[in-house]
C-alpha atoms as a PDB file:
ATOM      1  CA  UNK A   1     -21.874 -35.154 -11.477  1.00  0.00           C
ATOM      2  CA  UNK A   2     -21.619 -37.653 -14.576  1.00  0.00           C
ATOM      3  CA  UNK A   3     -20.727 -41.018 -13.103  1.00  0.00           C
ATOM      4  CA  UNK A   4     -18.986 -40.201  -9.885  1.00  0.00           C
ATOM      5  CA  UNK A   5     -21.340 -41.718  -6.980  1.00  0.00           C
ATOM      6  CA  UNK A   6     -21.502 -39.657  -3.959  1.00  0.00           C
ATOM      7  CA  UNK A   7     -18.958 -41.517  -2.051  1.00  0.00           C
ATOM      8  CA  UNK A   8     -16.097 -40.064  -4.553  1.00  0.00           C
ATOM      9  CA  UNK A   9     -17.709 -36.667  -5.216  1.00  0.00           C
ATOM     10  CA  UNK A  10     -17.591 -35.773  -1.616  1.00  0.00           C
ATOM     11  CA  UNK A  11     -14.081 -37.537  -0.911  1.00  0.00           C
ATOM     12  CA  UNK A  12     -12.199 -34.624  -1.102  1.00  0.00           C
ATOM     13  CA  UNK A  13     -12.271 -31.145   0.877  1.00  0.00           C
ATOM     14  CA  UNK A  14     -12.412 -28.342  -1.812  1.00  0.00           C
ATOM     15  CA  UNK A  15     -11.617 -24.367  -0.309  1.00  0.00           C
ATOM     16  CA  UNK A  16      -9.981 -21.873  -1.074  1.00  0.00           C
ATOM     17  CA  UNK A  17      -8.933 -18.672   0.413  1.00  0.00           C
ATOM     18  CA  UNK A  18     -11.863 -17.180   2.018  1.00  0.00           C
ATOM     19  CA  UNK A  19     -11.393 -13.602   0.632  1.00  0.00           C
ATOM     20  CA  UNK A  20     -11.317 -15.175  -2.670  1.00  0.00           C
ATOM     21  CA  UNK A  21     -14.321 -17.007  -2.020  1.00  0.00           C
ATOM     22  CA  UNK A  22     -16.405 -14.621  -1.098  1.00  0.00           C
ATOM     23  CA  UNK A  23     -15.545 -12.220  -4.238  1.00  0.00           C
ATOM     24  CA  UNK A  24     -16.765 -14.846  -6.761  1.00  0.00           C
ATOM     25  CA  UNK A  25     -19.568 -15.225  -4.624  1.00  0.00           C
ATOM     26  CA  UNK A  26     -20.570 -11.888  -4.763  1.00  0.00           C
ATOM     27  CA  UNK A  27     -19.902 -11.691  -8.557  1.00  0.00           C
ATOM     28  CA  UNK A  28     -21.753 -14.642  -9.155  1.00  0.00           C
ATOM     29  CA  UNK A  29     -25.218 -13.845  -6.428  1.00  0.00           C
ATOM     30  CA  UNK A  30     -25.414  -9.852  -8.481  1.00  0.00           C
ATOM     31  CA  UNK A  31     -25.416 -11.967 -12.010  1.00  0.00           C
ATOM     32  CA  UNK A  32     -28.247 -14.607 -10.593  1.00  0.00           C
ATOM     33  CA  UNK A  33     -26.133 -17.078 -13.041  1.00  0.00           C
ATOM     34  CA  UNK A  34     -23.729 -19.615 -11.928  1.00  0.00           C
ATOM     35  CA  UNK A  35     -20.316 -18.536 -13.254  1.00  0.00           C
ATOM     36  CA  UNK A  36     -18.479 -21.836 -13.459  1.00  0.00           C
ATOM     37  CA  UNK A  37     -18.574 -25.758 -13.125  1.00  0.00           C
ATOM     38  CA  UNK A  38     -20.962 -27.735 -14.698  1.00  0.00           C
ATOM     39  CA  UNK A  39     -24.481 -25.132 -14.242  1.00  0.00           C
ATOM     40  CA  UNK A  40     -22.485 -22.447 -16.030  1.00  0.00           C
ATOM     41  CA  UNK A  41     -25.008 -19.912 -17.594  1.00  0.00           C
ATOM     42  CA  UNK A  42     -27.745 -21.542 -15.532  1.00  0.00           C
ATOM     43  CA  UNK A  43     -29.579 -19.282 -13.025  1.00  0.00           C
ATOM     44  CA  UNK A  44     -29.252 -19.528  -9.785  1.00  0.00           C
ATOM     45  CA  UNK A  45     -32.052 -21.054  -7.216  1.00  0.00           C
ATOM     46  CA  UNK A  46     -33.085 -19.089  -3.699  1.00  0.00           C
ATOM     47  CA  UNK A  47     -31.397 -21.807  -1.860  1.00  0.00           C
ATOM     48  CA  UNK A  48     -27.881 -21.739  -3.959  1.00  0.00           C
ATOM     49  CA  UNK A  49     -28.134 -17.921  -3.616  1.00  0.00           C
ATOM     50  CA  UNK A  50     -28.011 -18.525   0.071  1.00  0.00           C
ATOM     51  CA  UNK A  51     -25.440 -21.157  -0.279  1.00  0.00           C
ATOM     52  CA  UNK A  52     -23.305 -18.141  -1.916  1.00  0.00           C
ATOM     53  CA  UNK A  53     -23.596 -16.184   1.339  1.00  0.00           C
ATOM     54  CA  UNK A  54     -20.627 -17.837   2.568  1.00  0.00           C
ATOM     55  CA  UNK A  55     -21.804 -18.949   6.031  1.00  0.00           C
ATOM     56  CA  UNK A  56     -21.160 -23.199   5.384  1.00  0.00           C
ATOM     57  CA  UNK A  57     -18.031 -22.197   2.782  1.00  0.00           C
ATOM     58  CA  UNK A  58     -16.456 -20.452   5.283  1.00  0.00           C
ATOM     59  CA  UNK A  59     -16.220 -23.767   7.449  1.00  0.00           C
ATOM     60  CA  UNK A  60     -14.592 -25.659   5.022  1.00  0.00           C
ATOM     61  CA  UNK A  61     -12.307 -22.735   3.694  1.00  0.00           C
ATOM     62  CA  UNK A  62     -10.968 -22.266   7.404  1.00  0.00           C
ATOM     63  CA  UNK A  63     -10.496 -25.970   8.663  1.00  0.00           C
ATOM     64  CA  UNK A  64      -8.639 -26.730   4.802  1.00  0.00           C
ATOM     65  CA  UNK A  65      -6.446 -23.411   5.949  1.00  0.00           C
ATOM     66  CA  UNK A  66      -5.786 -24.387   9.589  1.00  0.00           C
ATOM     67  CA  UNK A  67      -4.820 -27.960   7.985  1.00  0.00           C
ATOM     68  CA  UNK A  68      -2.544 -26.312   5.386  1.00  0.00           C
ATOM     69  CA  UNK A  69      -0.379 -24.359   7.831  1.00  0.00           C
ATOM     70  CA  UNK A  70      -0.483 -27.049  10.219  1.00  0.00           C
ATOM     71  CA  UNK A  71       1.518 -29.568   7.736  1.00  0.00           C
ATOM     72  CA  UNK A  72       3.556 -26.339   5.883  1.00  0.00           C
ATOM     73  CA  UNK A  73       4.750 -25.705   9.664  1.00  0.00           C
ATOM     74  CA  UNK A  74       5.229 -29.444  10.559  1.00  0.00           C
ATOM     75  CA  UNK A  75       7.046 -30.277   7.392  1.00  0.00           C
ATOM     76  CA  UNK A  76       7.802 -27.295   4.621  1.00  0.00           C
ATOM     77  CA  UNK A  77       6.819 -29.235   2.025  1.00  0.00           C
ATOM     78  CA  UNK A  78       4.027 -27.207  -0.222  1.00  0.00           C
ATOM     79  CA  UNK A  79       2.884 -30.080  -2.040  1.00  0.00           C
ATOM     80  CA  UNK A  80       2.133 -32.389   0.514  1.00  0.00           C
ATOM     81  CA  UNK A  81       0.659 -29.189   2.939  1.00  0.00           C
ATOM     82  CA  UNK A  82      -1.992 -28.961  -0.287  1.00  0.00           C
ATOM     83  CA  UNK A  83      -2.909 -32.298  -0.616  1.00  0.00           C
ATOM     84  CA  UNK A  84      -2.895 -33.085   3.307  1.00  0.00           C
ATOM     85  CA  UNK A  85      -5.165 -29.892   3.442  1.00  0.00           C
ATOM     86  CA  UNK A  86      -7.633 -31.541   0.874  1.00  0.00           C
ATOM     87  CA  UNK A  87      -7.765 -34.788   2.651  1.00  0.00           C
ATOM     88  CA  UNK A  88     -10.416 -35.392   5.032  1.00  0.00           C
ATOM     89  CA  UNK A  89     -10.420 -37.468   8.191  1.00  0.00           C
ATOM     90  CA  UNK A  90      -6.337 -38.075   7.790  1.00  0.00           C
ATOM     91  CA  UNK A  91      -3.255 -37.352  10.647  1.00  0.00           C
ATOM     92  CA  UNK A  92      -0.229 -34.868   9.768  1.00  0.00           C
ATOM     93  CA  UNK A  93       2.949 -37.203   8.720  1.00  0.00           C
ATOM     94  CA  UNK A  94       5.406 -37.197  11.274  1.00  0.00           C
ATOM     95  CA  UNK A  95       8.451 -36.186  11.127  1.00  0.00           C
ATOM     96  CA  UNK A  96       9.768 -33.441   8.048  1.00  0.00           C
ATOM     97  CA  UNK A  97      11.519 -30.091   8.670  1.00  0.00           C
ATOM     98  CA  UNK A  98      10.693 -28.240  11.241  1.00  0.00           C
END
């Protein structure tokens, strides 16, 4: 994590697509060898394997989703739907096309 304490590590919510997710998880638990990000070419340990099941991922990946449609369908604007989607513990702009 370098110098980032945990305060700004964990300040933003990262997902993705859940299907997509789950497909470099699979790749990733059949190699036994983290993929990407900073452990690249590092095996993986029982407990990240199981964090590569997808159970925790997939509640991040659906409440960033739910948030993205929610400002896309409040205000059409795609970057703002991404960022608001990333944000934790914020409130949907008012206002915007509808």
């Amino acid at each position: 994590m370098g110098d980032l304490n945990m305060a700004e590590y964990n300040k933003e919510r990262r997902w993705t697509t859940p299907s997509k997710r789950a497909k470099g998880y699979v790749d990733e638990r059949r190699a036994k060898v983290h993929m990407w990000g900073q452990k690249e070419g590092q095996p993986l340990t029982d407990y990240e394997a199981g964090m590569r099941s997808g159970y925790l991922q997939c509640q991040s990946d659906h409440a960033g989703l739910f948030r993205y449609k929610q400002a896309m369908e409040a205000t059409g604007d795609r970057k703002y739907a991404k960022k608001f989607s990333r944000e934790k513990g914020t409130k949907l702009k008012n206002g915007g096309k509808k």
